[in-house]
C-alpha atoms as a PDB file:
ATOM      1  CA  UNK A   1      -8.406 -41.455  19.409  1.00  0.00           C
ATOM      2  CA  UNK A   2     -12.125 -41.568  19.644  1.00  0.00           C
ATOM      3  CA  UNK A   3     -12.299 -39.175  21.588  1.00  0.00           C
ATOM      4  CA  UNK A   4     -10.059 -36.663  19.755  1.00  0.00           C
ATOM      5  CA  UNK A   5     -12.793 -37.633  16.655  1.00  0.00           C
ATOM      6  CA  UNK A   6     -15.796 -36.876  18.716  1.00  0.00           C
ATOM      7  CA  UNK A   7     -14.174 -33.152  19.551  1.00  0.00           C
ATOM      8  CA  UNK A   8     -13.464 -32.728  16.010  1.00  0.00           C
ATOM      9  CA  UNK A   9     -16.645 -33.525  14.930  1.00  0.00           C
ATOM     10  CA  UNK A  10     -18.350 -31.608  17.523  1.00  0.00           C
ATOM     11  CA  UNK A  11     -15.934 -28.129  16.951  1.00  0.00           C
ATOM     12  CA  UNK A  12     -16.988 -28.566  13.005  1.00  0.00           C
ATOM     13  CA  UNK A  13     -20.854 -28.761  13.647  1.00  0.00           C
ATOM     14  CA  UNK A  14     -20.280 -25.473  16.009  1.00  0.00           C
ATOM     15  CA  UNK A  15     -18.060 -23.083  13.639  1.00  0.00           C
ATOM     16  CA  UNK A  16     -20.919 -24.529  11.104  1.00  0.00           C
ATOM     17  CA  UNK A  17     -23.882 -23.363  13.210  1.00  0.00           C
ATOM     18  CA  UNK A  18     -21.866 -20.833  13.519  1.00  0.00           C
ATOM     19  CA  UNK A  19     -21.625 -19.834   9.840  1.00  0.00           C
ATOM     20  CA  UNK A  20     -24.832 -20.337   9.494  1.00  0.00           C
ATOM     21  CA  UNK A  21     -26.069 -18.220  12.243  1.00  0.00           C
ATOM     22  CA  UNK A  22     -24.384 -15.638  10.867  1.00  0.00           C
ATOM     23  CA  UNK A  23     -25.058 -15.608   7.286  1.00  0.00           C
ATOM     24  CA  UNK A  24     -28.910 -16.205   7.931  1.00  0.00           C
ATOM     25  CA  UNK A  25     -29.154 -13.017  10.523  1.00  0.00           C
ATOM     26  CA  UNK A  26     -27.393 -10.888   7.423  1.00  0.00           C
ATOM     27  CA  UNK A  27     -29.815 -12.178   5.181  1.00  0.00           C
ATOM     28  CA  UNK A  28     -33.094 -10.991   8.102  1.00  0.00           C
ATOM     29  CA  UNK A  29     -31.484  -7.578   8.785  1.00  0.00           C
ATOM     30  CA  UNK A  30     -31.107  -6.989   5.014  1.00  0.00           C
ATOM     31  CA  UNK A  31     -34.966  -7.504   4.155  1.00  0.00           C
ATOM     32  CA  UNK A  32     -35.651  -6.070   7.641  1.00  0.00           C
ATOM     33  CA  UNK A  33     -33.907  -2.759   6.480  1.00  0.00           C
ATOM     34  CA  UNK A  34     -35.851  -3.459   2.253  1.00  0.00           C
ATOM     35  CA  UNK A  35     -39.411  -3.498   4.381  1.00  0.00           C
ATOM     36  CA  UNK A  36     -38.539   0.307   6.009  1.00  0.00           C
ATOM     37  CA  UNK A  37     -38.713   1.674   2.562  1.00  0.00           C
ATOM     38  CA  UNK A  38     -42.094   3.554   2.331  1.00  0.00           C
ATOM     39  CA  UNK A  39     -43.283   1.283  -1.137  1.00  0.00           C
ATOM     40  CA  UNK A  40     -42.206  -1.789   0.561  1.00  0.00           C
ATOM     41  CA  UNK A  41     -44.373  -4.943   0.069  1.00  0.00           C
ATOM     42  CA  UNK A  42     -44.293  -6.971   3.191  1.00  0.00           C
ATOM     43  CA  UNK A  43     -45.447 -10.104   1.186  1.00  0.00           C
ATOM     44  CA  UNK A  44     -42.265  -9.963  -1.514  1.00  0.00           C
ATOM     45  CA  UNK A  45     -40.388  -9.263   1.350  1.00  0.00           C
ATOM     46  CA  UNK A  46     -41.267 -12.278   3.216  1.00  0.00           C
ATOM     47  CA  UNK A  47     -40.886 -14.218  -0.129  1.00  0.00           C
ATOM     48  CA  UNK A  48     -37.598 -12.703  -0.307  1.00  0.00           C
ATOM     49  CA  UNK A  49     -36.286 -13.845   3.082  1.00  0.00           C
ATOM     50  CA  UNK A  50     -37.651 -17.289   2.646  1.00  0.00           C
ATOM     51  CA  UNK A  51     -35.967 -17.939  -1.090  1.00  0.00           C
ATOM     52  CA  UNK A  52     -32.669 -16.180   0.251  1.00  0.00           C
ATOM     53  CA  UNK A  53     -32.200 -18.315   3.556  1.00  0.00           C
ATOM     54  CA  UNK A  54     -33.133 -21.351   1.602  1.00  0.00           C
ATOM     55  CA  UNK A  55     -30.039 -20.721  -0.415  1.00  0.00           C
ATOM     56  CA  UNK A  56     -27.130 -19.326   1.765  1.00  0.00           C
ATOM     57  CA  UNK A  57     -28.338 -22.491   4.604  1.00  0.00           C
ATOM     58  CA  UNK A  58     -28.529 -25.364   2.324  1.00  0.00           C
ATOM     59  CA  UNK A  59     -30.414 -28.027   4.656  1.00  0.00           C
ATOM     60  CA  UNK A  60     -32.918 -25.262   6.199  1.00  0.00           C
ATOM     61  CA  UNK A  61     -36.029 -26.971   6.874  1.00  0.00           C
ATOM     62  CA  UNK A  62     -39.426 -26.154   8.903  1.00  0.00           C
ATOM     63  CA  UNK A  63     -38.635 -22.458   7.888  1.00  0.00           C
ATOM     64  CA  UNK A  64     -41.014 -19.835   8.936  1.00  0.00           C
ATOM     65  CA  UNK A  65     -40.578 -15.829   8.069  1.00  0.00           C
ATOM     66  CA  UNK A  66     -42.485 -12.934   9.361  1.00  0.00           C
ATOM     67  CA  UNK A  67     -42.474  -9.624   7.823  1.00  0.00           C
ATOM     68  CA  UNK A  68     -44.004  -6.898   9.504  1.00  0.00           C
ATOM     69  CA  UNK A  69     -44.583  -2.681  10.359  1.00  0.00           C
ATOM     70  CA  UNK A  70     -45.143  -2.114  13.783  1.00  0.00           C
ATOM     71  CA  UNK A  71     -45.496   1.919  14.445  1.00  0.00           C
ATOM     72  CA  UNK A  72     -41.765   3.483  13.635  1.00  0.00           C
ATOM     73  CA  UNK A  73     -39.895   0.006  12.674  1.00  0.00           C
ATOM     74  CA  UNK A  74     -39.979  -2.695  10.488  1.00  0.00           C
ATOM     75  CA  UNK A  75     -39.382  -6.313  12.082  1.00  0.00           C
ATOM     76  CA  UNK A  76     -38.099  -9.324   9.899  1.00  0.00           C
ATOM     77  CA  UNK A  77     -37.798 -12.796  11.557  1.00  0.00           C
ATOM     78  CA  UNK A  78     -37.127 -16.557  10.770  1.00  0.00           C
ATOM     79  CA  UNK A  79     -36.988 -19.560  12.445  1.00  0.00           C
ATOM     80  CA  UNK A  80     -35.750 -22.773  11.020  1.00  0.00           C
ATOM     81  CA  UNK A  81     -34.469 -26.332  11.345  1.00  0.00           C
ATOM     82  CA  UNK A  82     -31.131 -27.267  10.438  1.00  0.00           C
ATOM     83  CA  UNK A  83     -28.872 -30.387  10.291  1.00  0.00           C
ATOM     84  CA  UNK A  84     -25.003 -29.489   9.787  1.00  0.00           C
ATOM     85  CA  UNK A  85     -23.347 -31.752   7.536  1.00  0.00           C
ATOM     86  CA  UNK A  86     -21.401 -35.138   8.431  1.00  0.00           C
ATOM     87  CA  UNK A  87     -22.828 -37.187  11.067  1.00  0.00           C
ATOM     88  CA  UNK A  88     -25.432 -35.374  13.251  1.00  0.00           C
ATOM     89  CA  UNK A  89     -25.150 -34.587  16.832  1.00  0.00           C
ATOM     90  CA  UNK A  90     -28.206 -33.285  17.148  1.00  0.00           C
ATOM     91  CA  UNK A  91     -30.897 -30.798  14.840  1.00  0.00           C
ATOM     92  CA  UNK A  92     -30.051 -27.134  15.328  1.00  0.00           C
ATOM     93  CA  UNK A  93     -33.570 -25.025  15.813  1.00  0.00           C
ATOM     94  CA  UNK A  94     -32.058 -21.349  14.422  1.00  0.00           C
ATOM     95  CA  UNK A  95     -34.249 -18.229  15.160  1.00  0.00           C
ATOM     96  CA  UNK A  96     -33.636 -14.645  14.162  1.00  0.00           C
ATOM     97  CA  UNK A  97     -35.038 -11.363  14.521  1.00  0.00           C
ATOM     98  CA  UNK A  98     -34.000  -7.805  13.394  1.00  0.00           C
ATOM     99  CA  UNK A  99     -36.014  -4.503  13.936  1.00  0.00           C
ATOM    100  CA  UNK A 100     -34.844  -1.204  12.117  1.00  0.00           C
ATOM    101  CA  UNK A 101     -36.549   2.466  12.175  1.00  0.00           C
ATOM    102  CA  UNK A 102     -38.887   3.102   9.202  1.00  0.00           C
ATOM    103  CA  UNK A 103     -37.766   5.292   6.658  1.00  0.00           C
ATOM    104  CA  UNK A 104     -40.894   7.794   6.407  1.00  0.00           C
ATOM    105  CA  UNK A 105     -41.156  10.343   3.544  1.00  0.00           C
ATOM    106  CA  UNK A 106     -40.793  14.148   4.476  1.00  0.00           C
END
């Protein structure tokens, strides 16, 4: 029975991660593709990704965003701590990256 508890627990805290993964690399790709815009401002952008992966990962901690233009692309990335809910296994260190082409004007 214990055992069948400790699975449980552990298959939660995975499709969690899981969920969490996922929602967080939507939110990087989304201000990844905002920064290609020609009047982009890397700093609101960066605010941007830090307020909106605050709230779709409740429990994000030690986050860090980067928001930069790098020749013909636009790279957004985060890193951050996170403890699923119930018991915890262990922390969760979550990083993501996304680079998209720059959108110059003709």
């Amino acid at each position: 029975m214990a055992a069948t508890f400790l699975l449980l627990l552990l298959l939660v805290q995975v499709a969690t991660a899981m969920t969490a993964r996922s929602t967080a690399d939507a939110v990087v790709a989304s201000i990844a593709r905002r920064a290609s815009l020609p009047d982009a401002d890397l700093t609101a952008e960066e605010a941007a990704l830090e307020e909106a992966i605050a709230a779709v990962v409740p429990g994000a901690d030690h986050l860090t965003v980067d928001v930069r233009l790098t020749g013909a692309t636009a790279i957004a990335a985060a890193s951050f701590r996170w403890t699923p809910p119930g018991p915890v296994l262990s922390r969760i260190t979550i990083r993501l990256r996304a680079e998209v082409p720059r959108v110059f004007e003709s």
